[in-house]
N, C-alpha and C. Protein backbone atom coordinates (compact mmCIF):
# COMPACT_ATOMS: atom_id res chain seq x y z
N UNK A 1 97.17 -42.38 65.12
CA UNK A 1 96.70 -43.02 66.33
C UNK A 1 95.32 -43.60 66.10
N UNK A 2 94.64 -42.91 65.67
CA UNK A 2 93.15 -43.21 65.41
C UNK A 2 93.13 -44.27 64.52
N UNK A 3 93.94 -44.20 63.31
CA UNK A 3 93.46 -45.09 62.39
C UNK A 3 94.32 -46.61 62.71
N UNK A 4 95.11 -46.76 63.68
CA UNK A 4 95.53 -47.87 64.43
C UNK A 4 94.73 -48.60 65.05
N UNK A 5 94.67 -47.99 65.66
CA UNK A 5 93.40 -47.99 66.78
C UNK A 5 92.22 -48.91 66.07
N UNK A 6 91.81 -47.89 65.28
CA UNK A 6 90.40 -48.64 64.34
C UNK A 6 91.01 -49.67 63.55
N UNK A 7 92.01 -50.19 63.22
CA UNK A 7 92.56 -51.27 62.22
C UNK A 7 92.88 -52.67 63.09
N UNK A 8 93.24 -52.35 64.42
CA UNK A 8 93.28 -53.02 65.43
C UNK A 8 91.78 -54.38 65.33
N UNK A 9 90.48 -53.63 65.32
CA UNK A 9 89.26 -54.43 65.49
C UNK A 9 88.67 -54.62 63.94
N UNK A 10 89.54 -53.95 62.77
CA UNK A 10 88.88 -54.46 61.62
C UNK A 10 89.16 -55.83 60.90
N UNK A 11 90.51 -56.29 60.96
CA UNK A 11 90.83 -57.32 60.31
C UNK A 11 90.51 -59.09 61.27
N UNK A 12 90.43 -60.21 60.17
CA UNK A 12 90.27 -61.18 60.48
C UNK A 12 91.01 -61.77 61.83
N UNK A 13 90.79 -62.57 62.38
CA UNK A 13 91.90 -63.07 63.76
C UNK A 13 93.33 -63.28 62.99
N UNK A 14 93.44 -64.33 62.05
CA UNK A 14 94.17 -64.81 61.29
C UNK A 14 94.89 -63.87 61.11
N UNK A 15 94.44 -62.79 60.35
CA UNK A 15 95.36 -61.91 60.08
C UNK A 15 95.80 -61.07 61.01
N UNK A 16 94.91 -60.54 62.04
CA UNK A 16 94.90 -59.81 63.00
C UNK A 16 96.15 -59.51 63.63
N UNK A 17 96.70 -61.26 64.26
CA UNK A 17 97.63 -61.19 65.16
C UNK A 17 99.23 -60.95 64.83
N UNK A 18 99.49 -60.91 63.80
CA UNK A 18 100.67 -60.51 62.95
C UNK A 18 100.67 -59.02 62.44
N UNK A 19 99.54 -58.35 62.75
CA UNK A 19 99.25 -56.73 62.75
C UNK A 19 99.46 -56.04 63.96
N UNK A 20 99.01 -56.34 65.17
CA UNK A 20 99.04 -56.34 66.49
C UNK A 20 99.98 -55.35 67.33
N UNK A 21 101.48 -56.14 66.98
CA UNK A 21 102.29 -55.10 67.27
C UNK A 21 102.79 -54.02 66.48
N UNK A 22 102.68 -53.76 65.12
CA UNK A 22 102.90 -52.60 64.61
C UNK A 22 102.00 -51.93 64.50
N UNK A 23 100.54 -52.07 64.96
CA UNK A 23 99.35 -51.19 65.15
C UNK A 23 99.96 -50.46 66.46
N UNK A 24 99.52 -51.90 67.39
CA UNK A 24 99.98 -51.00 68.92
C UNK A 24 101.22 -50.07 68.99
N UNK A 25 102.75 -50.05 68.33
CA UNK A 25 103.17 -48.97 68.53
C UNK A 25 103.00 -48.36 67.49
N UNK A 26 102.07 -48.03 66.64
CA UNK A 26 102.28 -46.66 66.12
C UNK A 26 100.75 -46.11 66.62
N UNK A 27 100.29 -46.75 67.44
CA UNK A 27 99.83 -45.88 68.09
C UNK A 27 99.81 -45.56 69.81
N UNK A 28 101.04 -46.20 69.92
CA UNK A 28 101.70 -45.62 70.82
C UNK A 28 102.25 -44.33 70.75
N UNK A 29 103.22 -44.51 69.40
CA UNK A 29 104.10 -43.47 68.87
C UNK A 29 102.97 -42.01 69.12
N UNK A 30 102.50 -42.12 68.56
CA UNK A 30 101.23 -41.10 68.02
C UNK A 30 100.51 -40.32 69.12
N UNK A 31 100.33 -41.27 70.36
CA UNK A 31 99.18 -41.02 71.45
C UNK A 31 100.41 -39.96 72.34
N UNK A 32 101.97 -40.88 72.41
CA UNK A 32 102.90 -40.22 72.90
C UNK A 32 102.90 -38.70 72.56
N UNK A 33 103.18 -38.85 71.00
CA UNK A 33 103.55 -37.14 70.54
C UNK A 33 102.46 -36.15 70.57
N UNK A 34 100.85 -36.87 70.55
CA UNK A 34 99.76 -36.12 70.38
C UNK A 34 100.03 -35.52 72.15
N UNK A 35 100.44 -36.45 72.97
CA UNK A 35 100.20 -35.89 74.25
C UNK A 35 101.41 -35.07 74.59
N UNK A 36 102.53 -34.96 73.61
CA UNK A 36 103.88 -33.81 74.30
C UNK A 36 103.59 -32.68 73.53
N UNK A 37 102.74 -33.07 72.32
CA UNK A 37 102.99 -31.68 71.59
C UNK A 37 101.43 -31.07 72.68
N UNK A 38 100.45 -31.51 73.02
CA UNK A 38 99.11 -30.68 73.60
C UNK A 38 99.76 -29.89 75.35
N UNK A 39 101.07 -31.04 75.43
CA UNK A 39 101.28 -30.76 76.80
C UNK A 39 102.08 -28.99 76.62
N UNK A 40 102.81 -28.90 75.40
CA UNK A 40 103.85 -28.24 74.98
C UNK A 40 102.56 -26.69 74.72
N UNK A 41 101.74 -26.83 74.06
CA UNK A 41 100.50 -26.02 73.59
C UNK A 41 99.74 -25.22 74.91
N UNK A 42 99.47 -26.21 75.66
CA UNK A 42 99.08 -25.98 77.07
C UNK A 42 100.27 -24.86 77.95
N UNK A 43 101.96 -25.26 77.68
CA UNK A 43 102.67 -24.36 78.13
C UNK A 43 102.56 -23.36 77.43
N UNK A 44 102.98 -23.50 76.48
CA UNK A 44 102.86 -21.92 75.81
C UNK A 44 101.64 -21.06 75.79
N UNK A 45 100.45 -21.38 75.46
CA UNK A 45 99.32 -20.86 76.06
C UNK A 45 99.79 -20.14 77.28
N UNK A 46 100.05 -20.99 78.04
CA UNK A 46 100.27 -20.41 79.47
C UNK A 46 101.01 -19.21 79.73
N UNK A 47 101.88 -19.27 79.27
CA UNK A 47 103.12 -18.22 79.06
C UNK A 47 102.54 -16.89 78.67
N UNK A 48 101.29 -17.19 77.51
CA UNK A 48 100.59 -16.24 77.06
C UNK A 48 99.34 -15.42 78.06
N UNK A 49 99.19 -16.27 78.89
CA UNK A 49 97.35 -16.04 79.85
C UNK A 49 98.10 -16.11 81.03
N UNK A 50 99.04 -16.33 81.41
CA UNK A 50 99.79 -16.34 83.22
C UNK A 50 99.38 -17.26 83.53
N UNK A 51 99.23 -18.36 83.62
CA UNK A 51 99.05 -19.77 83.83
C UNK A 51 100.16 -21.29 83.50
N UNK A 52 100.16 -22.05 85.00
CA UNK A 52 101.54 -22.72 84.39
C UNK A 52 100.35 -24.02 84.37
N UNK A 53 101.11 -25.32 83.50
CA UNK A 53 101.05 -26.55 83.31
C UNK A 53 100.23 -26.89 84.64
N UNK A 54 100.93 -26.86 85.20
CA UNK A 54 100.94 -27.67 86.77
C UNK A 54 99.60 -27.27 87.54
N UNK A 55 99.09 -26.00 87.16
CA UNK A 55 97.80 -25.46 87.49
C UNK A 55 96.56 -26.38 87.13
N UNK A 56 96.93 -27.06 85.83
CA UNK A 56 95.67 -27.75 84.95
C UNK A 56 95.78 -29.22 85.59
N UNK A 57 96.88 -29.49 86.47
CA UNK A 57 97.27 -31.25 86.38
C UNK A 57 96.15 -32.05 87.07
N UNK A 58 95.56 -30.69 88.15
CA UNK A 58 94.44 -32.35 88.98
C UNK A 58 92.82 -31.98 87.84
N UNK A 59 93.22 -30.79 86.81
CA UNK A 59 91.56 -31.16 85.85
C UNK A 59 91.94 -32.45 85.62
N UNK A 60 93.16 -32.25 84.89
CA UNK A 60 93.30 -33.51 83.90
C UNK A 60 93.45 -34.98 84.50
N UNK A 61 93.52 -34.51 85.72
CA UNK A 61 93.33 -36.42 86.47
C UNK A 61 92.14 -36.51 86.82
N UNK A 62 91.16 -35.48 87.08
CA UNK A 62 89.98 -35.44 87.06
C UNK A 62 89.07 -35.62 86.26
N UNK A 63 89.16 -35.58 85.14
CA UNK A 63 88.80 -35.90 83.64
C UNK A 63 89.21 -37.86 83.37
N UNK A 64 90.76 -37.51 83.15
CA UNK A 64 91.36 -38.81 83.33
C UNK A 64 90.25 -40.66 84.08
N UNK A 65 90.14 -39.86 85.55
CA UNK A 65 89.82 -40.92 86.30
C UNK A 65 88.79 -41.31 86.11
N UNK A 66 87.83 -40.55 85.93
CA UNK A 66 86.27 -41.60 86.06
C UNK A 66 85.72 -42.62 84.09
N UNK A 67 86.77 -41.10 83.41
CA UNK A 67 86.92 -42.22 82.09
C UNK A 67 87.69 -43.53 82.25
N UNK A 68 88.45 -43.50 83.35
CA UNK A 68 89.31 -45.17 83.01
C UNK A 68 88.06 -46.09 83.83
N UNK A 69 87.67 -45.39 84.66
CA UNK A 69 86.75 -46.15 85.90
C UNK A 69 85.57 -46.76 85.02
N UNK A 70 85.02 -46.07 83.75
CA UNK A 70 84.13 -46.44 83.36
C UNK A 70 83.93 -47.21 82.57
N UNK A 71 85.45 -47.60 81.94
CA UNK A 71 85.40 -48.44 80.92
C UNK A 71 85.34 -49.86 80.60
N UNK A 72 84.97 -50.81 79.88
CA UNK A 72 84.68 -51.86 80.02
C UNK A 72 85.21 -52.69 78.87
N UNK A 73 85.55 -53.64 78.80
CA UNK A 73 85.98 -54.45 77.58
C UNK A 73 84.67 -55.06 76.72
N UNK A 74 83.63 -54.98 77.45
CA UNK A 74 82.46 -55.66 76.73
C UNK A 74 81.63 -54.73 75.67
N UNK A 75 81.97 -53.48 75.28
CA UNK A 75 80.87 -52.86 74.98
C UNK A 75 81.19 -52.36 73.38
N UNK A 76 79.84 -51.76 73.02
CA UNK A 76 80.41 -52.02 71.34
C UNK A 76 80.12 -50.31 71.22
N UNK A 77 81.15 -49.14 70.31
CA UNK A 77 82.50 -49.87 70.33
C UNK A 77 83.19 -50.07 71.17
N UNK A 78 84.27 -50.90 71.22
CA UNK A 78 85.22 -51.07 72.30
C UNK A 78 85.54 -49.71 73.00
N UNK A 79 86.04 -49.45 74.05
CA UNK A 79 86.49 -48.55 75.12
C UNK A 79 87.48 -47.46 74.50
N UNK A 80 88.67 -48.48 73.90
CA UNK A 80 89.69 -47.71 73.47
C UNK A 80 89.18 -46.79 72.10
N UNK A 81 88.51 -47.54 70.98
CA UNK A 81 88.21 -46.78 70.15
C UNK A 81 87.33 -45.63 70.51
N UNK A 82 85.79 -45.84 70.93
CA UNK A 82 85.37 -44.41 71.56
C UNK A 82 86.42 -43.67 72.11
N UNK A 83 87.25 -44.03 73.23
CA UNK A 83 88.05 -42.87 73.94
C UNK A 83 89.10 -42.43 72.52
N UNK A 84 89.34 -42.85 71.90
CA UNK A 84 90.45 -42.49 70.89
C UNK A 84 89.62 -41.88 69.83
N UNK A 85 88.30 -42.06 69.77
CA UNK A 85 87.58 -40.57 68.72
C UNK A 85 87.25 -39.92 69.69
N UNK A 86 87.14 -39.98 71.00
CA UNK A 86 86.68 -38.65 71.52
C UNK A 86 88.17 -38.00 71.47
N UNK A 87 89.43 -38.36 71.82
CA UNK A 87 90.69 -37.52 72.21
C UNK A 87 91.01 -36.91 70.54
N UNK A 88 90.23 -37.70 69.55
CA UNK A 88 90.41 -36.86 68.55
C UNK A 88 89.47 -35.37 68.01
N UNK A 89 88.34 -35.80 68.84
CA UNK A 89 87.75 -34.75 68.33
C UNK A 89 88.05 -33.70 69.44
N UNK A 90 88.53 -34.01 70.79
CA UNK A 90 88.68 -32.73 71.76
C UNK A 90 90.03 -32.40 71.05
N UNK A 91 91.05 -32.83 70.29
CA UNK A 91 92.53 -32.48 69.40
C UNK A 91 91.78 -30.98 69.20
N UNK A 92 91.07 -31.46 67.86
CA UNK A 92 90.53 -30.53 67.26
C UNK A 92 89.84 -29.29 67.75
N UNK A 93 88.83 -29.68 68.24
CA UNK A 93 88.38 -28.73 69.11
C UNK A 93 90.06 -27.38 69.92
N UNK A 94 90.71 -28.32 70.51
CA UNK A 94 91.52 -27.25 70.79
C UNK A 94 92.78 -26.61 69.99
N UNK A 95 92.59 -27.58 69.11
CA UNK A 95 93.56 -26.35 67.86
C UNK A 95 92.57 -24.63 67.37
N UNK A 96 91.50 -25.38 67.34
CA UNK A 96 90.72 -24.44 67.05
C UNK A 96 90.62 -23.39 67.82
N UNK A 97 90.50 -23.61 69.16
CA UNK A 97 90.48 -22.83 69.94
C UNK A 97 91.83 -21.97 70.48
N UNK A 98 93.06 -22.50 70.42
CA UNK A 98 94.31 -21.91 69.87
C UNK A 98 94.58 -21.07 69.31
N UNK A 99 93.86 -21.35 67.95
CA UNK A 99 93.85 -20.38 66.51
C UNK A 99 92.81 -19.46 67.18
N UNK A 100 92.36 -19.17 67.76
CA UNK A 100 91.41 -18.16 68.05
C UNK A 100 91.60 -17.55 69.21
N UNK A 101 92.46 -17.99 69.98
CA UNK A 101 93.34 -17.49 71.07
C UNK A 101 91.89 -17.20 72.10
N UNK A 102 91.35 -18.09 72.02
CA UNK A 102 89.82 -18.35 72.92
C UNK A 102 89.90 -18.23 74.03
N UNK A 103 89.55 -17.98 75.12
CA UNK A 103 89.70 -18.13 76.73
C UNK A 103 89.46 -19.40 77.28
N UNK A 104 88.62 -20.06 76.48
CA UNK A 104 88.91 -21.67 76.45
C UNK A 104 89.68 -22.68 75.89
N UNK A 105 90.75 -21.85 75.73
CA UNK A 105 91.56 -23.00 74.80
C UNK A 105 92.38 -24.09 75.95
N UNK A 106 92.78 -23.34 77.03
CA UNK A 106 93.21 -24.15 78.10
C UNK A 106 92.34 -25.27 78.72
N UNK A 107 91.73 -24.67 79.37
CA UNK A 107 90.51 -26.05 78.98
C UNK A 107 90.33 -27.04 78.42
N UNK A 108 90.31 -26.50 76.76
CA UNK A 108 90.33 -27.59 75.92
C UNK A 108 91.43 -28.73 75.74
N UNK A 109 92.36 -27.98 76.08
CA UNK A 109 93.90 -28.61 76.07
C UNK A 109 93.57 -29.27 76.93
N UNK A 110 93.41 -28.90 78.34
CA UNK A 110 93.33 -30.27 79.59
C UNK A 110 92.30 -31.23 79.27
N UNK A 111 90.88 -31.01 78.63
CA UNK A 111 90.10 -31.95 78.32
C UNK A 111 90.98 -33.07 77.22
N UNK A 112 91.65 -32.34 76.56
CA UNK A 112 92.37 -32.92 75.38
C UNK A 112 93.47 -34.29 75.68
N UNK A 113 94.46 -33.68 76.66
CA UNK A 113 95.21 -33.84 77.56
C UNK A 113 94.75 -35.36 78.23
N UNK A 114 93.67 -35.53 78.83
CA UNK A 114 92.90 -36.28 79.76
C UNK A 114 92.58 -37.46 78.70
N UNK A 115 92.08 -36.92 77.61
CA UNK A 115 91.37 -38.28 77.42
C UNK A 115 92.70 -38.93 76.28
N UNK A 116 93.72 -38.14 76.10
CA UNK A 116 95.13 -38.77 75.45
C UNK A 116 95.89 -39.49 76.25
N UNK A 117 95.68 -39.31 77.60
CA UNK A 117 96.59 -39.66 78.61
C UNK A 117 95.76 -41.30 79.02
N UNK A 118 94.17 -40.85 78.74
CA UNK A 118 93.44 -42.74 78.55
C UNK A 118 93.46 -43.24 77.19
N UNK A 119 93.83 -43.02 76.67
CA UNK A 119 94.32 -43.66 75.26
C UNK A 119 95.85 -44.23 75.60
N UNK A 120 96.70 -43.49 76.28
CA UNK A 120 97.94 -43.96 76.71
C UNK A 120 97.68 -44.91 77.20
N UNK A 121 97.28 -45.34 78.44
CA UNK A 121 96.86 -46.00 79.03
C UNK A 121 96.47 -47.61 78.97
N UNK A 122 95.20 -47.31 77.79
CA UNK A 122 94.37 -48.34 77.15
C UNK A 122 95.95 -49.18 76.22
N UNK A 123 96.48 -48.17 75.32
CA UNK A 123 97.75 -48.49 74.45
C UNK A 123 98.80 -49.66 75.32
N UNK A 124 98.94 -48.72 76.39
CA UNK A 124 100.31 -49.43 77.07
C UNK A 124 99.79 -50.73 77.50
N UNK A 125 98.61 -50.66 78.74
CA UNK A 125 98.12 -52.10 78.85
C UNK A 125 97.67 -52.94 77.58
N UNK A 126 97.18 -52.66 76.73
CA UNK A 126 97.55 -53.51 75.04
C UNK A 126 98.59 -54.35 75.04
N UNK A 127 99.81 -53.26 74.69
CA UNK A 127 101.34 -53.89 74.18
C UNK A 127 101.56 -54.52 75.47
N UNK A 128 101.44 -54.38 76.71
CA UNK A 128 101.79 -55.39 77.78
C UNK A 128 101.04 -57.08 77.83
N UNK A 129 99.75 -56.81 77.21
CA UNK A 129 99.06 -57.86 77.60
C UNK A 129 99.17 -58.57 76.48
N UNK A 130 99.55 -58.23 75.04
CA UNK A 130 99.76 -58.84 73.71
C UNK A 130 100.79 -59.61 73.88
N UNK A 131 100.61 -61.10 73.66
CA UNK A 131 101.89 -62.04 73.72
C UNK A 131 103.08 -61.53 72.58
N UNK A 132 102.41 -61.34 71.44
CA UNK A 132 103.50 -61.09 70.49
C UNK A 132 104.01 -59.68 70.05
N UNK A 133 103.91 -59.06 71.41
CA UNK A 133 104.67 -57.42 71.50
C UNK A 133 105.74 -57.75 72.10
């Protein structure tokens, strides 16, 4: 996902636009599975601490919303790439915290969760607005 993402704003126009759509879905593909497998992590956690999914859903629109609200097409780096290294480094962060069976790992998952779900987002309006998707 990430390295789509970033390949997206590295190459020439010329070349660019014949890259376009096999960037955008594989990191579609990617943003998809990063967000079923954290959603899947988040359940099972749960299962483990007495906590369901559905408990975390308004963090994660809460998180979610003021990142889409804030974003802008003008700014360097672009929107999508920051939000797509931050959803990579909160990944991490909550594997880690997983493996350590942390009291914050849920948390981390919904922070995780949130900013994958604006990477979705940023992705889908992409492939919609790209003529040659």
């Amino acid at each position: 996902m990430s390295v789509a993402i970033h390949v997206l704003h590295a190459p020439p126009d010329g070349v660019r636009g014949n890259l376009v759509p096999d960037l955008l879905g594989s990191a579609e593909t990617n943003v998809a599975d990063a967000l079923h497998r954290c959603h899947r992590a988040l359940e099972l956690d749960g299962l483990t601490h007495s906590y369901t999914t559905d408990e975390w859903l308004p963090v994660i629109y809460d998180i979610a919303g003021p990142l889409l609200e804030s974003s802008h097409l003008d700014q360097e780096p672009p929107t999508l790439v920051q939000q797509t290294q931050d959803a990579v480094r909160w990944l991490s962060d909550s594997i880690a915290r997983l493996d350590e069976d942390s009291r914050d790992a849920a948390a981390a998952l919904a922070d995780t969760l949130a900013r994958l779900l604006v990477v979705c987002v940023f992705v889908d309006g992409a492939r919609a607005s790209a003529p040659s998707v």
